[in-house]
C-alpha atoms as a PDB file:
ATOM      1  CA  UNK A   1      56.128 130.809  76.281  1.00  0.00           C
ATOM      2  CA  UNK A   2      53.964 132.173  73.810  1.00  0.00           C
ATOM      3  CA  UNK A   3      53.073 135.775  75.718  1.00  0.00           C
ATOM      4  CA  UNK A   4      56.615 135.881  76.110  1.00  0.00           C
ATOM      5  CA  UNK A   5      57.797 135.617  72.503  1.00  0.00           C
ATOM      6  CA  UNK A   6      58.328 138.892  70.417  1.00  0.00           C
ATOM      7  CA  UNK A   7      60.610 137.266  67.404  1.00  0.00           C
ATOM      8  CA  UNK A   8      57.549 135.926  66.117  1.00  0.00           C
ATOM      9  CA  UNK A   9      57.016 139.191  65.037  1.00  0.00           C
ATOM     10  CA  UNK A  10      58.014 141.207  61.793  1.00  0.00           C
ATOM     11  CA  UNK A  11      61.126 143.100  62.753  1.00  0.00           C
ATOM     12  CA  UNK A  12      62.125 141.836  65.728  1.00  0.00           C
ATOM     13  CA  UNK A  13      64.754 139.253  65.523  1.00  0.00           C
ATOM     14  CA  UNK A  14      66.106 137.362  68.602  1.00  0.00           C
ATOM     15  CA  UNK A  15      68.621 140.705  69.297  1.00  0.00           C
ATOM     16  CA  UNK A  16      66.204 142.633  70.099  1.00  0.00           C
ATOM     17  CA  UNK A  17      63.368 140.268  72.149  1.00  0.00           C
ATOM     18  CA  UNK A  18      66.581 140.005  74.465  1.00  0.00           C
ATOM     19  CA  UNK A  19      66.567 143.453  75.040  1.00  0.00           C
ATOM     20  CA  UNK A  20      62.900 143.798  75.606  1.00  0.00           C
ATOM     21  CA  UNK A  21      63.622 141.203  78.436  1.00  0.00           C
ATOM     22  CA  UNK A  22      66.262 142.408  79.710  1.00  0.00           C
ATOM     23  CA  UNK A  23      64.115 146.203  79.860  1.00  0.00           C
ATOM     24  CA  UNK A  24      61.454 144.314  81.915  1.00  0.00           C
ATOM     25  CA  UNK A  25      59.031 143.871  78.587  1.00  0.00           C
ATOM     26  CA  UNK A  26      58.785 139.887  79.495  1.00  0.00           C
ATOM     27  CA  UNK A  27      55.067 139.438  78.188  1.00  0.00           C
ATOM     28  CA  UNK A  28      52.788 141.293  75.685  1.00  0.00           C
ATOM     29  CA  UNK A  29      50.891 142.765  78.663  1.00  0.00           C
ATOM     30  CA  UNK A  30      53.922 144.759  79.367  1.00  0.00           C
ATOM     31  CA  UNK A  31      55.005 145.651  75.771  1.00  0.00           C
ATOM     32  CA  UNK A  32      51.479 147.567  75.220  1.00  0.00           C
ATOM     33  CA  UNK A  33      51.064 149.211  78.230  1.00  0.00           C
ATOM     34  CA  UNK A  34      54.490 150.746  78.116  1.00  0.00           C
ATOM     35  CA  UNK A  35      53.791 153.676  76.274  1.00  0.00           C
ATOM     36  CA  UNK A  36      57.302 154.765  75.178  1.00  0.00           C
ATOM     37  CA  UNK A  37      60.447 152.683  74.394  1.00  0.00           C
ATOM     38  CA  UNK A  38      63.688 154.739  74.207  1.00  0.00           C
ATOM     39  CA  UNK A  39      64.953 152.405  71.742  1.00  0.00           C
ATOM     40  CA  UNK A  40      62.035 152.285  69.113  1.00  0.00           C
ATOM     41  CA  UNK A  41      60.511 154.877  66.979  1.00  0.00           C
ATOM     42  CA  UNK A  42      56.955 155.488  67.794  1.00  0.00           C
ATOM     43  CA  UNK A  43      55.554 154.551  64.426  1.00  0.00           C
ATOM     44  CA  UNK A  44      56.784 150.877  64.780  1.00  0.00           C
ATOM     45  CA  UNK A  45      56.019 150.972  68.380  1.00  0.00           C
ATOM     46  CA  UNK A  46      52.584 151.671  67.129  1.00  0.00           C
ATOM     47  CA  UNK A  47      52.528 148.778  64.305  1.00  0.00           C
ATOM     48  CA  UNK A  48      53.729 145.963  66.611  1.00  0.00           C
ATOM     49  CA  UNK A  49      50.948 146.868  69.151  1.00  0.00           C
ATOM     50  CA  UNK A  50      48.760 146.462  66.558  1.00  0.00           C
ATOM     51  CA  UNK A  51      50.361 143.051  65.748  1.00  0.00           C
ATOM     52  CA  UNK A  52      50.333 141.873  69.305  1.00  0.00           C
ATOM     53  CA  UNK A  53      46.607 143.348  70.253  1.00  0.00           C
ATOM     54  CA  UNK A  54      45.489 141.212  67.358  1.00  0.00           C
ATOM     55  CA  UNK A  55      47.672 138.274  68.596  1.00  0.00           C
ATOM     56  CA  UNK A  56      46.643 138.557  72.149  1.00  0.00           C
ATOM     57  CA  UNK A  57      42.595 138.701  71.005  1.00  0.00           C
ATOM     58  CA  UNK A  58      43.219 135.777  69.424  1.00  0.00           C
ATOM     59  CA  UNK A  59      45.014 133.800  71.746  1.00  0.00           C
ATOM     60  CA  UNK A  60      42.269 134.901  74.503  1.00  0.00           C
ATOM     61  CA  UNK A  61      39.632 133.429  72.352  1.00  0.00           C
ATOM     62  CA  UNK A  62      41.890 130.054  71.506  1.00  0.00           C
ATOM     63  CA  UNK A  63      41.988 130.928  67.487  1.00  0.00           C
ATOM     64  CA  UNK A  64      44.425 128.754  66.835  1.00  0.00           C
ATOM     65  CA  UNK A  65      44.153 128.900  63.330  1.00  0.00           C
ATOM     66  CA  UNK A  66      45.082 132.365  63.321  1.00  0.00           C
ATOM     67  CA  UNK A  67      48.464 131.690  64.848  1.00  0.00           C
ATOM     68  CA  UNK A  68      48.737 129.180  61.845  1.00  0.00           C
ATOM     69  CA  UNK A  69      49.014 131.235  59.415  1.00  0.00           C
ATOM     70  CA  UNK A  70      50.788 134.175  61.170  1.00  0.00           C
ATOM     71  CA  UNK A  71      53.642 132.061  63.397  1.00  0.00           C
ATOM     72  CA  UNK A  72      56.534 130.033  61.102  1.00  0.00           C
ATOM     73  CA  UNK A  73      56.122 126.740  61.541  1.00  0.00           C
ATOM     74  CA  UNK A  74      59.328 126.366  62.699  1.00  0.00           C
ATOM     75  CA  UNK A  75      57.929 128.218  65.989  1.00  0.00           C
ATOM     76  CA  UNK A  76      54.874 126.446  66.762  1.00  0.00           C
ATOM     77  CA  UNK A  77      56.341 124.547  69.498  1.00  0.00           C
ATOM     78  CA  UNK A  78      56.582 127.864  71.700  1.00  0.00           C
ATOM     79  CA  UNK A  79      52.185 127.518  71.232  1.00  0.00           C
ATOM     80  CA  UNK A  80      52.393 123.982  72.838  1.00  0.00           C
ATOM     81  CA  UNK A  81      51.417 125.313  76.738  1.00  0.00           C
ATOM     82  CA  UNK A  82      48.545 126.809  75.651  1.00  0.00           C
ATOM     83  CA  UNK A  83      46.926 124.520  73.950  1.00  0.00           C
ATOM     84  CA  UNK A  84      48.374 121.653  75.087  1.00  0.00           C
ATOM     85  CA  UNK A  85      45.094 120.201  76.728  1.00  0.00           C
ATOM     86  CA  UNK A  86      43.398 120.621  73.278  1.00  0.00           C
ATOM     87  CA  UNK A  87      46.536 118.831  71.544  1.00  0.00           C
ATOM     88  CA  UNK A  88      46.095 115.603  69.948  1.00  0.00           C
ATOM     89  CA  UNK A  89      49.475 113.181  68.774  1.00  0.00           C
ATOM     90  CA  UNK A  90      49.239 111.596  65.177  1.00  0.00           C
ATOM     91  CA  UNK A  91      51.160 108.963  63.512  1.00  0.00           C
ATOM     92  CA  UNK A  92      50.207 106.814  60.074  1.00  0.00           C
ATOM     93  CA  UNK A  93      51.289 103.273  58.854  1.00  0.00           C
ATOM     94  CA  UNK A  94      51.365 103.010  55.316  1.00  0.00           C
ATOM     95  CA  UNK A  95      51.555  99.752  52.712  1.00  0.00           C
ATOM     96  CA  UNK A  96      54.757 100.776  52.325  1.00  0.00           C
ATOM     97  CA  UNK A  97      54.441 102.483  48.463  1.00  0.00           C
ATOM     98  CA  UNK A  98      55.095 105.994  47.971  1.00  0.00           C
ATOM     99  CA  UNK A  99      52.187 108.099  48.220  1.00  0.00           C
ATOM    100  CA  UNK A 100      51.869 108.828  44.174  1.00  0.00           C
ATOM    101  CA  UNK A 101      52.205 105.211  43.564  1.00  0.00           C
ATOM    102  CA  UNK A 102      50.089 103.235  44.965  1.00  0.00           C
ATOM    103  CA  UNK A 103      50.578 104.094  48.369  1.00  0.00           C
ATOM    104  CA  UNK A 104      47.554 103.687  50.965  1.00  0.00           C
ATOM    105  CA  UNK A 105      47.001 104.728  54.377  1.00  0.00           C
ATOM    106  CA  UNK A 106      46.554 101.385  56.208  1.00  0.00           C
ATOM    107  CA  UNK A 107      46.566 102.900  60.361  1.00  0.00           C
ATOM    108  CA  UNK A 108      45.760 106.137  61.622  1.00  0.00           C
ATOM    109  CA  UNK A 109      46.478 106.546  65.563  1.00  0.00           C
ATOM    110  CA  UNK A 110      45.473 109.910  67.446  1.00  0.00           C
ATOM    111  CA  UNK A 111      46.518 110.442  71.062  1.00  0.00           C
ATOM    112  CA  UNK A 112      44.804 113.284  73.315  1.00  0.00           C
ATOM    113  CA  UNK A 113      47.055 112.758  76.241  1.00  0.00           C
ATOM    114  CA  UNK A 114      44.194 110.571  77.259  1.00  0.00           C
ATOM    115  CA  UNK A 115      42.715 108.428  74.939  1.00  0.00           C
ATOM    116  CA  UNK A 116      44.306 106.060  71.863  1.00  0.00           C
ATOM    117  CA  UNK A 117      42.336 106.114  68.868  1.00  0.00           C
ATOM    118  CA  UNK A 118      42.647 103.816  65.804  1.00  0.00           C
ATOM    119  CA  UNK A 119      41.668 104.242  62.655  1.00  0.00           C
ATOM    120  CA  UNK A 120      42.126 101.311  59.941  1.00  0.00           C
ATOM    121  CA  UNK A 121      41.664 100.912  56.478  1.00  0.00           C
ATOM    122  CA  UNK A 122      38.868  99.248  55.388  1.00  0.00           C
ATOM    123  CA  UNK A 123      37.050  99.709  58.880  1.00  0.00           C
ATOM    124  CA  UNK A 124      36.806 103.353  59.651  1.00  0.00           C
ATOM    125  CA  UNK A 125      39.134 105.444  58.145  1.00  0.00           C
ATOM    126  CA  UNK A 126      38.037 107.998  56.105  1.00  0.00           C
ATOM    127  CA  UNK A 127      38.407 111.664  55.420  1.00  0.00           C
ATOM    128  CA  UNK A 128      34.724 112.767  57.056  1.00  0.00           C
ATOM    129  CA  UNK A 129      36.217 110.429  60.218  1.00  0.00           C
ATOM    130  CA  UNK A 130      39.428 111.677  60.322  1.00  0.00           C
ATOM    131  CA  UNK A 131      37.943 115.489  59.585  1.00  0.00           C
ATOM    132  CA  UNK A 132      35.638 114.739  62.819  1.00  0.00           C
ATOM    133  CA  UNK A 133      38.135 113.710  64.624  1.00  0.00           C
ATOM    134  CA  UNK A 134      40.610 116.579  64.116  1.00  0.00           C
ATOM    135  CA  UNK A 135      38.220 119.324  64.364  1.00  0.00           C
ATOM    136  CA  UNK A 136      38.050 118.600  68.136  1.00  0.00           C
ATOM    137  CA  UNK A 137      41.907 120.083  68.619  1.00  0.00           C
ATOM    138  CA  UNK A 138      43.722 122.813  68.193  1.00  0.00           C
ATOM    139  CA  UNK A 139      47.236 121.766  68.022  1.00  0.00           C
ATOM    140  CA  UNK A 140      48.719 119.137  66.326  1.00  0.00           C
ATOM    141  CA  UNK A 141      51.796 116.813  67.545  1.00  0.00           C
ATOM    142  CA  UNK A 142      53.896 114.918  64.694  1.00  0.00           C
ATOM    143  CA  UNK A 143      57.299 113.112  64.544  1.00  0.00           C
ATOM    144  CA  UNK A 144      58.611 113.684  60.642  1.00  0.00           C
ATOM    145  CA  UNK A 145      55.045 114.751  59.864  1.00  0.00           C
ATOM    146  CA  UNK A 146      55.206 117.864  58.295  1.00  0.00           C
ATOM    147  CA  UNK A 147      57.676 115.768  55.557  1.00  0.00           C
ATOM    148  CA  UNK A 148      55.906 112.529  55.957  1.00  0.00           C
ATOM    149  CA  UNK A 149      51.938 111.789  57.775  1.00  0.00           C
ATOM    150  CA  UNK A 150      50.622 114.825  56.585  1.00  0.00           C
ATOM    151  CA  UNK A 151      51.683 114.990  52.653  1.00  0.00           C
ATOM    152  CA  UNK A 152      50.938 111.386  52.293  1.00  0.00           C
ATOM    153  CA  UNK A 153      47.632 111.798  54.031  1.00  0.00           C
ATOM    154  CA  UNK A 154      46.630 115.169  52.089  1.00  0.00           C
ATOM    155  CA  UNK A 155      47.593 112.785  48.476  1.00  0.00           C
ATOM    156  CA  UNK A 156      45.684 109.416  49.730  1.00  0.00           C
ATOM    157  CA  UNK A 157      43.057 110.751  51.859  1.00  0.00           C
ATOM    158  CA  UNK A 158      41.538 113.533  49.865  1.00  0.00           C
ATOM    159  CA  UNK A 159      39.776 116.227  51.987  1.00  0.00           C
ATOM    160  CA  UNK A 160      41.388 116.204  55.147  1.00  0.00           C
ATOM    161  CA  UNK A 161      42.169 119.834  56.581  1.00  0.00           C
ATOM    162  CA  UNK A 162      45.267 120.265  58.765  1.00  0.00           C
ATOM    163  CA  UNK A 163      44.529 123.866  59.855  1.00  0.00           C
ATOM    164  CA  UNK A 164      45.798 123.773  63.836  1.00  0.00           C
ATOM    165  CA  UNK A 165      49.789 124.871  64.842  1.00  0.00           C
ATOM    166  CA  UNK A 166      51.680 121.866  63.826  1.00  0.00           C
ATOM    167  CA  UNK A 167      54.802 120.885  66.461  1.00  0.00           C
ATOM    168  CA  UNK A 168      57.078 118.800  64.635  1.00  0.00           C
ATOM    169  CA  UNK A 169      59.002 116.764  66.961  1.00  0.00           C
ATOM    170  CA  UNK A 170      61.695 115.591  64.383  1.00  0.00           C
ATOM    171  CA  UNK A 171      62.503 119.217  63.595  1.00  0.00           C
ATOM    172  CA  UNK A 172      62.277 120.741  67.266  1.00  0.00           C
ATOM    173  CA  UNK A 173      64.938 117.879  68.402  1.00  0.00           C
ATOM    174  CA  UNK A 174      66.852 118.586  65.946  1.00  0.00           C
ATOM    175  CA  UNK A 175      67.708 122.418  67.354  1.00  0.00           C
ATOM    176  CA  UNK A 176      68.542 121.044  70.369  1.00  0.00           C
ATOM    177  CA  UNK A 177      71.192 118.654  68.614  1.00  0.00           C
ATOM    178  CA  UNK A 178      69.239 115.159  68.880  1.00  0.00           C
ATOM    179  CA  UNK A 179      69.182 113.895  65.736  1.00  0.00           C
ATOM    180  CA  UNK A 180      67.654 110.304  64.506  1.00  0.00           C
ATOM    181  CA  UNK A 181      63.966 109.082  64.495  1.00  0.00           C
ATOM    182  CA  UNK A 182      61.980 108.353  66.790  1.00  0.00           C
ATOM    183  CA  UNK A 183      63.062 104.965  68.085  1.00  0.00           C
ATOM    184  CA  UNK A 184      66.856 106.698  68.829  1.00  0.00           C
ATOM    185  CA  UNK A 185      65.242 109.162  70.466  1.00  0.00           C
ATOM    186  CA  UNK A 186      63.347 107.655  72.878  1.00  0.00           C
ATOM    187  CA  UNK A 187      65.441 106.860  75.180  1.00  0.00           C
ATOM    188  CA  UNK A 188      67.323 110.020  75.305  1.00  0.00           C
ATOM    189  CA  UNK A 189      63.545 110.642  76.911  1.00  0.00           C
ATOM    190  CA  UNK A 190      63.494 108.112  79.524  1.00  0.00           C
ATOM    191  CA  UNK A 191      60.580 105.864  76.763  1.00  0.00           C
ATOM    192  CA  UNK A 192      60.643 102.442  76.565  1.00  0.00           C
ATOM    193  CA  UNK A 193      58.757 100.284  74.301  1.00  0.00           C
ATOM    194  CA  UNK A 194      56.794  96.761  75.251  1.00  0.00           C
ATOM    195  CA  UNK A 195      59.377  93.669  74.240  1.00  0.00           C
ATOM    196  CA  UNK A 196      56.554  92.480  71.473  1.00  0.00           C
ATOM    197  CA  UNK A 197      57.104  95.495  69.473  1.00  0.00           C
ATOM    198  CA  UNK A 198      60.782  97.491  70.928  1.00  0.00           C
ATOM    199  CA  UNK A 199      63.001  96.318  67.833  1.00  0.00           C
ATOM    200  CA  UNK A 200      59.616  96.650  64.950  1.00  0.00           C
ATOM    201  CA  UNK A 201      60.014  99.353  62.207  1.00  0.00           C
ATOM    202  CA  UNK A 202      58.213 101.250  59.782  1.00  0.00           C
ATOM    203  CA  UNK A 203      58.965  98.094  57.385  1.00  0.00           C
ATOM    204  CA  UNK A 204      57.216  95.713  59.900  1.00  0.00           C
ATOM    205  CA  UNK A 205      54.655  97.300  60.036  1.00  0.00           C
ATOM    206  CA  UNK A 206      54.377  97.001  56.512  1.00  0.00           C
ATOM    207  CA  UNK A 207      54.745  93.065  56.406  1.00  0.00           C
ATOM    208  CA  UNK A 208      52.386  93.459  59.181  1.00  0.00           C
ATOM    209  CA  UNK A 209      49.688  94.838  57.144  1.00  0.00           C
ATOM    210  CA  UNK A 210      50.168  92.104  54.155  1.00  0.00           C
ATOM    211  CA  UNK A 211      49.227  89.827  57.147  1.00  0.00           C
ATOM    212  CA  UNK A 212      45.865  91.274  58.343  1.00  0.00           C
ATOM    213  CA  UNK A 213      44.829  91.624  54.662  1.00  0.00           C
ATOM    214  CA  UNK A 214      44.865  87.542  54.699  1.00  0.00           C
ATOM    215  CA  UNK A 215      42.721  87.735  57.992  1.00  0.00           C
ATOM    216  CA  UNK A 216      45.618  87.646  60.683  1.00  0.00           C
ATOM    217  CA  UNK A 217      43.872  88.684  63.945  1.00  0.00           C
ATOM    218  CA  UNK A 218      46.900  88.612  65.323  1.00  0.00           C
ATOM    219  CA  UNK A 219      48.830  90.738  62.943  1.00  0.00           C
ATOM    220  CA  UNK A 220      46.358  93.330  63.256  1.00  0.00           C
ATOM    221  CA  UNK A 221      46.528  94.039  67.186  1.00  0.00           C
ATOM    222  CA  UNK A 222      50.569  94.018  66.881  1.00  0.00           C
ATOM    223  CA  UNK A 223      50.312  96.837  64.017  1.00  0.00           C
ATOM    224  CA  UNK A 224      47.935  98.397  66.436  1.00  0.00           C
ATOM    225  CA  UNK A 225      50.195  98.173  69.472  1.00  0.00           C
ATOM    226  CA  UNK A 226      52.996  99.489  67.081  1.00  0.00           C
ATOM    227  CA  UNK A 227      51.396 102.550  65.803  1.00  0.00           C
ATOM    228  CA  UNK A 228      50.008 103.052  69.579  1.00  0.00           C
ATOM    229  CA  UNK A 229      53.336 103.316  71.147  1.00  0.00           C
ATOM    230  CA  UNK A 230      54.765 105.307  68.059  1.00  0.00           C
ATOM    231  CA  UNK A 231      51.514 108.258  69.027  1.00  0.00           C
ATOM    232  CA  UNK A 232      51.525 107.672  72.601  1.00  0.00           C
ATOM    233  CA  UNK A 233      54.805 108.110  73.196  1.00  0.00           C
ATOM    234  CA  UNK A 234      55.058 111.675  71.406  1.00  0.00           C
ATOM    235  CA  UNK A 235      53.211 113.585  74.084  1.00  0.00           C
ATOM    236  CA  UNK A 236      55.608 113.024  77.104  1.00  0.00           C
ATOM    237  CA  UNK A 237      58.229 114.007  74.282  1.00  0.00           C
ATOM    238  CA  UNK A 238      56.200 116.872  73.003  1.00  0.00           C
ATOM    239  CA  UNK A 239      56.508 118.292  76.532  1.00  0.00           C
ATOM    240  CA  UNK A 240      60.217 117.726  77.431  1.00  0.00           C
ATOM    241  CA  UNK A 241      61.378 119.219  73.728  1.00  0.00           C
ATOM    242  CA  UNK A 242      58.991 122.232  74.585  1.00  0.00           C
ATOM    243  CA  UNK A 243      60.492 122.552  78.085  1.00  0.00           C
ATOM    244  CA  UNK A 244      64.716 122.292  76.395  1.00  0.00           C
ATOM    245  CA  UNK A 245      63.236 125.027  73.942  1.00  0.00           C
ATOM    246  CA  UNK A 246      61.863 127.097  76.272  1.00  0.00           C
ATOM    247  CA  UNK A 247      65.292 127.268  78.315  1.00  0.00           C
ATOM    248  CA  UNK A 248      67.311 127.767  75.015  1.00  0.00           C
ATOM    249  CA  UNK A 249      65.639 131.203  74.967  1.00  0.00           C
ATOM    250  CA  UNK A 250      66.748 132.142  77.631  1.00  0.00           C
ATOM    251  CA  UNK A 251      63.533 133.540  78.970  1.00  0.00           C
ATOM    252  CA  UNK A 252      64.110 131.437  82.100  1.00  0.00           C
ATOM    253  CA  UNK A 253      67.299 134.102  83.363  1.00  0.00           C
ATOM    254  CA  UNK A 254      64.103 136.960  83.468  1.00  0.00           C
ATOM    255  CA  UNK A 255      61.329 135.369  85.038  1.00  0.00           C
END
């Protein structure tokens, strides 16, 4: 979707990508090797090949902090096909305190599309971890995190670096009308969560954590499961949301 995007750009709104579709402009390929566009002056002609020669370099080398800090956040879902292989999915449990006071990162799971990591207070989470970790991806899958996992990670976990496209589930749902967290939504994605932990909540996991502190084995591999089906399950989601996105376009009607 990404080579197919123009609004991402300064000046072009969603208008005018339309009409560059609708010309036979569907990539960035075609935009800069079409010389001449009736319906653009040559000077900005000039400045958005600039913009998209830069983009396209960047993209070919998978720089995806450079699409960071030149994409709105708000469109980083439209980078999820190209680096989807290099995504990971993240989700936090907390003690349940807000992040200023007293609040401490008790789970960290990360999802590749593969593999389930854990990390746990007390055992192995730490910012040099969690840094390692990260620095193998290049895009970042959250439900609520932009408002939630990430804030309260960057106050209780000082030194992480979130510097990868970050798709925000919550957010993306949201433009296609589904609104609630993630638990609602699941189902509206064909997800459904082992018995042991389908009616458990944030607040669970909470009480679940007072447990393990007192040496609950027990407690501790249901938190785990928790937080495991709350990061598994936003890949297959991730994927569907980018899909309904994609179609909303209307890209789909051109090629």
């Amino acid at each position: 979707m990404i080579m197919n995007t123009f609004s991402i750009f300064d000046g072009i709104g969603q208008k005018l990508e339309r009409r560059l579709w609708r010309e036979g402009i569907l990539t960035w390929n075609h935009f800069l090797e079409t010389k001449n566009l009736p319906f653009m002056n040559p000077s900005r002609k000039k400045h958005l090949d600039e913009s998209l020669f830069s983009a396209y370099t960047n993209l070919t080398e998978e720089n995806a902090e450079y699409f960071t800090a030149t994409v709105q956040r708000n469109e980083h879902w439209r980078l999820f096909d190209v680096f989807k292989d290099d995504a990971v999915c993240l989700d936090i449990e907390t003690n349940g305190f807000p992040a200023n006071r007293g609040g401490r990162v008790t789970v960290v799971g990360m999802y590749d599309g593969k593999e389930y990591k854990c990390f746990v207070r007390g055992e192995n989470l730490s910012a040099e971890v969690l840094n390692e970790e990260l620095s193998k991806y290049k895009y970042l899958i959250t439900f609520y995190g932009s408002v939630f996992d990430i804030p309260f990670l960057k106050t209780c976990v000082k030194g992480l670096r979130f510097d990868i496209p970050h798709f925000d589930l919550c957010f993306a749902a949201r433009r296609l009308g589904l609104k609630g967290g993630l638990k609602k939504l699941e189902p509206c994605f064909g997800i459904q969560r082992p018995e042991e932990v389908k009616e458990m909540n944030g607040y669970d996991a909470v009480l679940l954590w007072n447990e393990v502190k007192k040496g609950n084995s027990n407690a501790l591999d249901l938190l785990l499961l928790y937080n495991r089906e709350d990061t598994v399950n936003l890949f297959d989601m991730a994927d569907s949301i980018y899909q309904r996105l994609k179609a909303s376009t209307g890209i789909e009607e051109y090629i």
